[in-house]
Protein backbone atom coordinates (compact mmCIF):
# COMPACT_ATOMS: atom_id res chain seq x y z
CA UNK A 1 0.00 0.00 0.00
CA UNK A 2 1.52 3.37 -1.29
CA UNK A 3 2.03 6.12 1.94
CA UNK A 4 0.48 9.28 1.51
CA UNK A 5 1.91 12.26 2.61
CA UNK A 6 -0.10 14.92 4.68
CA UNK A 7 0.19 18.72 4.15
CA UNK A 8 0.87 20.66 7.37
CA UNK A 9 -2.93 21.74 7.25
CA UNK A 10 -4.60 18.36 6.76
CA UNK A 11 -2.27 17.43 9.93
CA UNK A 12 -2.96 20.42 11.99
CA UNK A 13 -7.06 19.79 11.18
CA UNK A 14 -6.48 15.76 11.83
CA UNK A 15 -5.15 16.74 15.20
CA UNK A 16 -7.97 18.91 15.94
CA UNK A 17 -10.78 16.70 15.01
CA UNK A 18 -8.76 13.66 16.98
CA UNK A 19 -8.81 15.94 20.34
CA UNK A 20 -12.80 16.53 19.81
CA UNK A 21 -13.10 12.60 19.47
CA UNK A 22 -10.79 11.71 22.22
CA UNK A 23 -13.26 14.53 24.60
CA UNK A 24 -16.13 12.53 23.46
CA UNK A 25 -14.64 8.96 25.30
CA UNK A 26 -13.23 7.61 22.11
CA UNK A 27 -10.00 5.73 22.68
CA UNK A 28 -6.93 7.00 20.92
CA UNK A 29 -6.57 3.44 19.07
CA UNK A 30 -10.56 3.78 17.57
CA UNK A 31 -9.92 8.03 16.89
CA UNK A 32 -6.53 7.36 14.79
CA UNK A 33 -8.14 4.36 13.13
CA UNK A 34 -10.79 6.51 11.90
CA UNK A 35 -8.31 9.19 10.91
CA UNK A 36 -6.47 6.79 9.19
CA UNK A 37 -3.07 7.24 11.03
CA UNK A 38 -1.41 5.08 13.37
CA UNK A 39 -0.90 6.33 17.16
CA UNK A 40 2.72 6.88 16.74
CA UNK A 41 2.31 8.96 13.91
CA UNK A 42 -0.10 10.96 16.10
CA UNK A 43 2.68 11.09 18.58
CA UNK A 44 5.11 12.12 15.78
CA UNK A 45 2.18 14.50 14.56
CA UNK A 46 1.78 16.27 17.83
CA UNK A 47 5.54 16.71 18.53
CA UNK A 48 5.81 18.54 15.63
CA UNK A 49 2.70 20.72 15.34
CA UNK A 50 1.14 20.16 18.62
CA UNK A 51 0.29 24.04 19.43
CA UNK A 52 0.04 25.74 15.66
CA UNK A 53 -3.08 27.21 14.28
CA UNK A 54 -3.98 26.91 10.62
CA UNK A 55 -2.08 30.11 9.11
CA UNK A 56 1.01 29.21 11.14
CA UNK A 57 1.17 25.87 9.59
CA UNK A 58 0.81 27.42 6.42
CA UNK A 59 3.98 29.47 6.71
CA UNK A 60 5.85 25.95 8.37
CA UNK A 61 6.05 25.04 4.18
């Protein structure tokens, strides 16, 4: 299966809807699965743009 690479927005808006789900109950296993990440590429994910808002990841490029 060919990897797909995620722009810094789709990752800053996957992060986003993942904290909504994981507020709801949802374990992080079941929100990432959804996603269609793995949890250590959330781990990766939030490491790297844990804290940035849209137009800052925009200017990470």
């Amino acid at each position: 299966m060919a990897r797909k690479r995620h722009s810094a927005e789709e990752i800053v808006n996957k992060l986003r809807q993942a904290e909504v789900e994981l507020s709801k109950g949802s374990s992080v296993a079941s929100v990432w699965k959804l996603l269609g990440a793995t949890e250590q590429t959330q781990y990766r994910w939030r490491k790297e743009y844990g804290g940035l808002k849209m137009n800052q990841a925009q200017k990470l490029k």
